[in-house]
C-alpha atoms as a PDB file:
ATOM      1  CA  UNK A   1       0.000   0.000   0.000  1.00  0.00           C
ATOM      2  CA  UNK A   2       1.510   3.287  -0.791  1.00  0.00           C
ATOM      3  CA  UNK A   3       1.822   6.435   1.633  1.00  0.00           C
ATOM      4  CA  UNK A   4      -1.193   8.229   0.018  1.00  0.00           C
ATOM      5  CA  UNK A   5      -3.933   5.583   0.331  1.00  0.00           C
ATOM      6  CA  UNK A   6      -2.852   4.496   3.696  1.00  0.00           C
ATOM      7  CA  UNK A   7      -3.132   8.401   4.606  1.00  0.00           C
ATOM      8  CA  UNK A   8      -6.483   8.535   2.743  1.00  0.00           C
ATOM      9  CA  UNK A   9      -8.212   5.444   4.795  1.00  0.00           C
ATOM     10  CA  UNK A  10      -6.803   7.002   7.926  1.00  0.00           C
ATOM     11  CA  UNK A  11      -8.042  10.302   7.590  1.00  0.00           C
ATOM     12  CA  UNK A  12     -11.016  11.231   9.438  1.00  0.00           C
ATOM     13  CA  UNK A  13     -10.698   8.222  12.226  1.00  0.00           C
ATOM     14  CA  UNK A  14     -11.152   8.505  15.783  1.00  0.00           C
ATOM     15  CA  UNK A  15      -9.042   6.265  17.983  1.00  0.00           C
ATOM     16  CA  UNK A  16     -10.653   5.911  21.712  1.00  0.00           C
ATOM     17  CA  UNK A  17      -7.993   4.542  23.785  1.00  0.00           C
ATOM     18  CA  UNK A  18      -8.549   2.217  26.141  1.00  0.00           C
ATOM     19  CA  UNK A  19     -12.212   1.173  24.701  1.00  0.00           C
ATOM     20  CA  UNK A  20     -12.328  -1.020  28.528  1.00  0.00           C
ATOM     21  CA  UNK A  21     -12.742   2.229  30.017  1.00  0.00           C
ATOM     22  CA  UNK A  22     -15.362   5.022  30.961  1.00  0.00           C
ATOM     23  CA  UNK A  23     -16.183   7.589  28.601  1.00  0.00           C
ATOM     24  CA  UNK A  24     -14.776  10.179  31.054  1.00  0.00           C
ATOM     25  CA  UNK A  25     -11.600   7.849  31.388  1.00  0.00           C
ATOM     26  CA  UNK A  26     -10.526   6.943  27.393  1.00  0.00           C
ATOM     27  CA  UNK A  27      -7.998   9.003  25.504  1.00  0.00           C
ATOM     28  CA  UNK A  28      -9.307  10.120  22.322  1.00  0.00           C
ATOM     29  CA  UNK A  29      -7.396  10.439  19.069  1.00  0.00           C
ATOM     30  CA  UNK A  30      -9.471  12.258  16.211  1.00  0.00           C
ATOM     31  CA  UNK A  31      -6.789  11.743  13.837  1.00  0.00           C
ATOM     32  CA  UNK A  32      -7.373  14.427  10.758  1.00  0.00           C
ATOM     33  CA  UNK A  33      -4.390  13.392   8.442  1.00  0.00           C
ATOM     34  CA  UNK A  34      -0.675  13.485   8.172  1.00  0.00           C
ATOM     35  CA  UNK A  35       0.634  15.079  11.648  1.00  0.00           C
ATOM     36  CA  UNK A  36      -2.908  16.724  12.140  1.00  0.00           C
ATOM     37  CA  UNK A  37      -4.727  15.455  14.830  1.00  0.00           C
ATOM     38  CA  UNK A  38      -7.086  16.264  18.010  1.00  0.00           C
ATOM     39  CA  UNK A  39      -5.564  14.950  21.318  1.00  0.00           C
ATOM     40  CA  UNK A  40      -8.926  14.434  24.044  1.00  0.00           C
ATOM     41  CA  UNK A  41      -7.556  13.409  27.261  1.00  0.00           C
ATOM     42  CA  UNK A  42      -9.958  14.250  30.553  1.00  0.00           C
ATOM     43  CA  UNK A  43     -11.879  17.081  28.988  1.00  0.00           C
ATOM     44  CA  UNK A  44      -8.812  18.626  27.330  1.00  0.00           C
ATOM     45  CA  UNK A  45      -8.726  18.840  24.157  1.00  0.00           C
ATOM     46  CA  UNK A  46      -5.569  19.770  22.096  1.00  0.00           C
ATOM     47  CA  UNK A  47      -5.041  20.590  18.366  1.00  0.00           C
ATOM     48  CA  UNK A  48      -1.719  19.098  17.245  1.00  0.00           C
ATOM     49  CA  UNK A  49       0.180  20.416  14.045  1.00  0.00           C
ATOM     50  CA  UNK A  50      -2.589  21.807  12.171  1.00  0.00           C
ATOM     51  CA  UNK A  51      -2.199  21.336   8.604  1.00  0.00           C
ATOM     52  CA  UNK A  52      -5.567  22.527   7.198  1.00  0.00           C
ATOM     53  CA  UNK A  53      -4.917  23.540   3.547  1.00  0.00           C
ATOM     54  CA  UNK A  54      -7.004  21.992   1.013  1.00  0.00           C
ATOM     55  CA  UNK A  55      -5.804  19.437  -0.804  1.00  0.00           C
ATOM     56  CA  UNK A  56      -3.134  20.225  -3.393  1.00  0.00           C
ATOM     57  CA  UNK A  57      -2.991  23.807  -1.952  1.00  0.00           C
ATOM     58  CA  UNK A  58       0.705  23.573  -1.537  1.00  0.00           C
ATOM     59  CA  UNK A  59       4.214  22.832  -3.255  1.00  0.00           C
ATOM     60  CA  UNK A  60       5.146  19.346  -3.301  1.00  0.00           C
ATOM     61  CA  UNK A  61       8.090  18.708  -0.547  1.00  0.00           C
ATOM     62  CA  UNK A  62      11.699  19.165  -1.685  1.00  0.00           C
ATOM     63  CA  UNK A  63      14.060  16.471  -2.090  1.00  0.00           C
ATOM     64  CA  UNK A  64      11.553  13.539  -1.708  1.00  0.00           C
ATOM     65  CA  UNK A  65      10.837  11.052  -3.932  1.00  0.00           C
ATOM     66  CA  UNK A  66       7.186  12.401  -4.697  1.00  0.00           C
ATOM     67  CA  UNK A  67       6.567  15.488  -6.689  1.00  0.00           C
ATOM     68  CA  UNK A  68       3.091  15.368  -5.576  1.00  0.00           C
ATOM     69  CA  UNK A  69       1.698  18.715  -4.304  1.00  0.00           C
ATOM     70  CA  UNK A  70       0.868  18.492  -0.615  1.00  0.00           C
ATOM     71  CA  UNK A  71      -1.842  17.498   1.675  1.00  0.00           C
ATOM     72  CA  UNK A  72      -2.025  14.308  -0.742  1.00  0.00           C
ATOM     73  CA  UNK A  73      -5.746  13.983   0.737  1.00  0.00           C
ATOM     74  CA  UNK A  74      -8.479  16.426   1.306  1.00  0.00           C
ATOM     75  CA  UNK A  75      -9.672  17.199   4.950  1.00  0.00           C
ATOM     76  CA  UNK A  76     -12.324  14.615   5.685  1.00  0.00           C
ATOM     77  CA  UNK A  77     -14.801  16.816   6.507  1.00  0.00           C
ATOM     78  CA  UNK A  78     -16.744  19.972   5.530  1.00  0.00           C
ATOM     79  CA  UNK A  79     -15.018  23.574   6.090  1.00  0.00           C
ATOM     80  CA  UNK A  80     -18.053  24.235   8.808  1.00  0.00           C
ATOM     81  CA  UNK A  81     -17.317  21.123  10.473  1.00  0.00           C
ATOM     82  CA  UNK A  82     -13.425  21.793  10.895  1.00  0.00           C
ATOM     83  CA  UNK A  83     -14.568  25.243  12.020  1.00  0.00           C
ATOM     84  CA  UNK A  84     -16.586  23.423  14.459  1.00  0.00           C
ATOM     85  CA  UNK A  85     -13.980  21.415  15.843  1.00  0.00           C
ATOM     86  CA  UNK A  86     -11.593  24.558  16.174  1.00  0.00           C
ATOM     87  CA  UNK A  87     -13.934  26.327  18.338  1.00  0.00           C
ATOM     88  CA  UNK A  88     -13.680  23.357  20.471  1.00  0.00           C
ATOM     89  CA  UNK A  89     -10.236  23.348  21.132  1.00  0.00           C
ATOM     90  CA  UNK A  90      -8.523  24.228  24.560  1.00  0.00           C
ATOM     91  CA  UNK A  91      -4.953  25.181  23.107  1.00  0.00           C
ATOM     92  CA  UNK A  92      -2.795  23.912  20.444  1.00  0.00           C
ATOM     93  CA  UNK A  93       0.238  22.010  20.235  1.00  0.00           C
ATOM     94  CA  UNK A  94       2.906  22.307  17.335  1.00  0.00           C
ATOM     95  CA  UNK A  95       6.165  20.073  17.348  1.00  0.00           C
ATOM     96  CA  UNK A  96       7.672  22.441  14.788  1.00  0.00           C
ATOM     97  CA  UNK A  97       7.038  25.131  12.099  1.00  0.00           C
ATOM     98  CA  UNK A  98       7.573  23.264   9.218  1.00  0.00           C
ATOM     99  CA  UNK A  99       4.485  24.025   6.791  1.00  0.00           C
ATOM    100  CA  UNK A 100       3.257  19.795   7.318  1.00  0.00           C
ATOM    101  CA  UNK A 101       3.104  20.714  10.301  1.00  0.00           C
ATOM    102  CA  UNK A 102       2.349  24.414  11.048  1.00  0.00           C
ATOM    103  CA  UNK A 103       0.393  25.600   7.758  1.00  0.00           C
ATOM    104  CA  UNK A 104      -0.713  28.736   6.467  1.00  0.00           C
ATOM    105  CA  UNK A 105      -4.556  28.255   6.624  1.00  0.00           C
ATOM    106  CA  UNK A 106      -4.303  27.088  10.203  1.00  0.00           C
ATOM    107  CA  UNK A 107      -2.058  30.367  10.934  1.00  0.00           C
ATOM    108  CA  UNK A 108      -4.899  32.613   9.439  1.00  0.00           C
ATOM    109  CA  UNK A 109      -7.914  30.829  10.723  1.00  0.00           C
ATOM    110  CA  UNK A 110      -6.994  29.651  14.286  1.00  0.00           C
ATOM    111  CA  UNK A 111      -8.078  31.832  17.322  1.00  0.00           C
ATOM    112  CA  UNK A 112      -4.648  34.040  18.009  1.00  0.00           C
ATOM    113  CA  UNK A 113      -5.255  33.575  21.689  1.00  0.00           C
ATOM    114  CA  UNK A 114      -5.445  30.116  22.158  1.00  0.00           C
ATOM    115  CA  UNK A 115      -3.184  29.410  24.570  1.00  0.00           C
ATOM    116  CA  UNK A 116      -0.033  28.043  21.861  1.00  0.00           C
ATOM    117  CA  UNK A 117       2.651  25.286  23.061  1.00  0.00           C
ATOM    118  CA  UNK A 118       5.614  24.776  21.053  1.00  0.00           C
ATOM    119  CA  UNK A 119       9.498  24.344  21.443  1.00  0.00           C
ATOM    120  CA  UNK A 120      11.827  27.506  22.428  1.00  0.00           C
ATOM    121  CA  UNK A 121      13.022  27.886  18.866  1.00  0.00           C
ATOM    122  CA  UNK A 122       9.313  28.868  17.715  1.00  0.00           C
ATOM    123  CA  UNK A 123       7.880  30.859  19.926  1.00  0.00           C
ATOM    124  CA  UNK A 124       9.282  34.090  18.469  1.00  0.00           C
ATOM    125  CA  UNK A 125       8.305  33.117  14.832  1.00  0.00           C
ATOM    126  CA  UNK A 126       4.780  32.627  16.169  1.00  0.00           C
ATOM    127  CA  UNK A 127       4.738  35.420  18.099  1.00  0.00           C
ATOM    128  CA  UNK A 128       5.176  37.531  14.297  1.00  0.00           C
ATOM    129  CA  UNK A 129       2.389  35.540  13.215  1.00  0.00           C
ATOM    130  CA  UNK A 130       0.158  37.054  15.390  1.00  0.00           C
ATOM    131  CA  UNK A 131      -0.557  34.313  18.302  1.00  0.00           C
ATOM    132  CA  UNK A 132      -0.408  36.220  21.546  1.00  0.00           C
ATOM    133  CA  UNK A 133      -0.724  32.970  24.015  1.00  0.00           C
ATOM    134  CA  UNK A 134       2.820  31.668  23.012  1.00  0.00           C
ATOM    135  CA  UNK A 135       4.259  28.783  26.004  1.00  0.00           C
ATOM    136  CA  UNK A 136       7.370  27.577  24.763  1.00  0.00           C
ATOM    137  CA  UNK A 137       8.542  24.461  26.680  1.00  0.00           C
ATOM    138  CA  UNK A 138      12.130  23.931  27.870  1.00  0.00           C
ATOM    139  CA  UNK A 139      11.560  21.014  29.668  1.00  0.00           C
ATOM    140  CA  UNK A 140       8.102  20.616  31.304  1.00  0.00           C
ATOM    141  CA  UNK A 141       4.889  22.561  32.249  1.00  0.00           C
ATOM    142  CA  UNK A 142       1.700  22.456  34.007  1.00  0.00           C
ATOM    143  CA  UNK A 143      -1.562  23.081  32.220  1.00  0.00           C
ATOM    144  CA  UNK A 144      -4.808  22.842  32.956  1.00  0.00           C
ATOM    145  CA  UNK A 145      -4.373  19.849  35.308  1.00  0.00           C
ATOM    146  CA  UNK A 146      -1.906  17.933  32.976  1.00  0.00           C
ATOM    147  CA  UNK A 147       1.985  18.029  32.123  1.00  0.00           C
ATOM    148  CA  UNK A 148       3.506  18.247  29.462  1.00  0.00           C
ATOM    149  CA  UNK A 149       6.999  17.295  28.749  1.00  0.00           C
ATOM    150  CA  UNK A 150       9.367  18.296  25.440  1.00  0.00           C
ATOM    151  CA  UNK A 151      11.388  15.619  23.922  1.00  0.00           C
ATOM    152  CA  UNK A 152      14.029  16.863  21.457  1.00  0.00           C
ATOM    153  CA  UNK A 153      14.234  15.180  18.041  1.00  0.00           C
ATOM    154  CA  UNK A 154      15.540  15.568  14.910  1.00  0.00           C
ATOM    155  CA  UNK A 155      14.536  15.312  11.374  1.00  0.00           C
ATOM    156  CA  UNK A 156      17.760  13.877   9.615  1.00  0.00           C
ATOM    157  CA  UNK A 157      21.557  13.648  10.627  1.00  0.00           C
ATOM    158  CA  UNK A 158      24.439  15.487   9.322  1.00  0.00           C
ATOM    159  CA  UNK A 159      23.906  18.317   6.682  1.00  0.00           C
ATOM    160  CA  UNK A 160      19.977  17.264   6.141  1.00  0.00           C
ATOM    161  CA  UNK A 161      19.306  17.176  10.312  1.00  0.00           C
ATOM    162  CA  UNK A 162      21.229  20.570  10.666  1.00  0.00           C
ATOM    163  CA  UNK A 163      18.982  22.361   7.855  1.00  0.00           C
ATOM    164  CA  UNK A 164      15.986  20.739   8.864  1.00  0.00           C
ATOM    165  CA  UNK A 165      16.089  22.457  12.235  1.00  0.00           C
ATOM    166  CA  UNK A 166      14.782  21.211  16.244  1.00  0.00           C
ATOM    167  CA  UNK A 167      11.849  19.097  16.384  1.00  0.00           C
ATOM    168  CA  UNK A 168      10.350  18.275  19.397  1.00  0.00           C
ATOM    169  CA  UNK A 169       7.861  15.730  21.059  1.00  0.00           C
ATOM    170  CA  UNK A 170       5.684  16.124  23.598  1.00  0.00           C
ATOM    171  CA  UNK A 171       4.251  13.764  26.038  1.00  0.00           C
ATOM    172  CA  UNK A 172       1.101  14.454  28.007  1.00  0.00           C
ATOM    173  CA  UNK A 173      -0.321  13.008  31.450  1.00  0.00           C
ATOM    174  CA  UNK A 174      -3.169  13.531  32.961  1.00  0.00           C
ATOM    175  CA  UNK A 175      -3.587  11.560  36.265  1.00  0.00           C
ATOM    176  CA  UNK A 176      -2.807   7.743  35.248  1.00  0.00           C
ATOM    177  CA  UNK A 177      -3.293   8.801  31.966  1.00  0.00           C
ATOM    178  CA  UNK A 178      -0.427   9.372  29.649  1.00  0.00           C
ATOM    179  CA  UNK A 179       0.639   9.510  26.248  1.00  0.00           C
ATOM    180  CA  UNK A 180       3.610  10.703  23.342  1.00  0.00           C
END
């Protein structure tokens, strides 16, 4: 199976984690596509790496094998549904700028106060683009009853990992609850 159809039949799903649990208990994943996805953990409810362009919207990715203009899918919903889902959203959470993961549609249509979590080499980029909520993570923070802890990463090594930039994960826990 290539990259795009596996991308296409996962777009759109919703992963509640454990299902042997409570409704108030599970860890929902409302996976959107590529890095885009909504974290719902105890009644928070995080935005991670919006991409939200429309399909095709954007220059293919340099130096990859595929020349194919990116997203490869389509969001898999309706423009008044993914509006719907962003007024729902407690704060966002972006591993990096890089457009997969940081787009220009989500910069222009998110809510510039949500409260913004990202690695220290992004928060004065996304202070320019207008966001006014920026909390960069060194190590760890407390929000809204949860922590959340930065992982460095890289994309690469060498020449490709240096240009590429810092990456960072993130891992989130909630009570008992915890996840990467």
């Amino acid at each position: 199976m290539n990259r795009k159809r596996f991308i296409s039949l996962l777009s759109g799903l919703t992963l509640v984690l454990p299902k042997a649990f409570a409704k108030k208990n599970t860890i929902e994943i409302d996976f959107i596509r590529h890095a885009t996805f909504i974290l719902r953990i105890d009644g928070l409810n995080l935005l991670v790496d919006p991409m939200l362009s429309g399909k095709h919207e954007m220059d293919p990715v340099g130096n990859a094998p595929s020349a194919e203009r990116i997203p490869m899918v389509a969001l898999p919903f309706s423009e008044s549904i993914l509006n719907e889902k962003l007024r729902s959203i407690d704060a966002l959470l972006v591993t990096h700028t890089h457009r997969d993961h940081w787009d220009l549609k989500a910069q222009s249509i998110i809510n510039k106060e949500l409260p913004l979590i990202c690695q220290p080499p992004d928060a004065e980029k996304l202070k320019l683009q207008g966001f006014t909520n920026i909390i960069a993570v060194n190590n760890e923070i407390d929000f809204r009853g949860s922590k959340i802890y930065r992982v460095n990463g890289q994309h690469g090594t060498g020449d490709i990992g240096a240009r590429m930039g810092p990456v960072s994960g993130f891992v989130v826990i909630i009570g008992k609850k915890k996840i990467y």
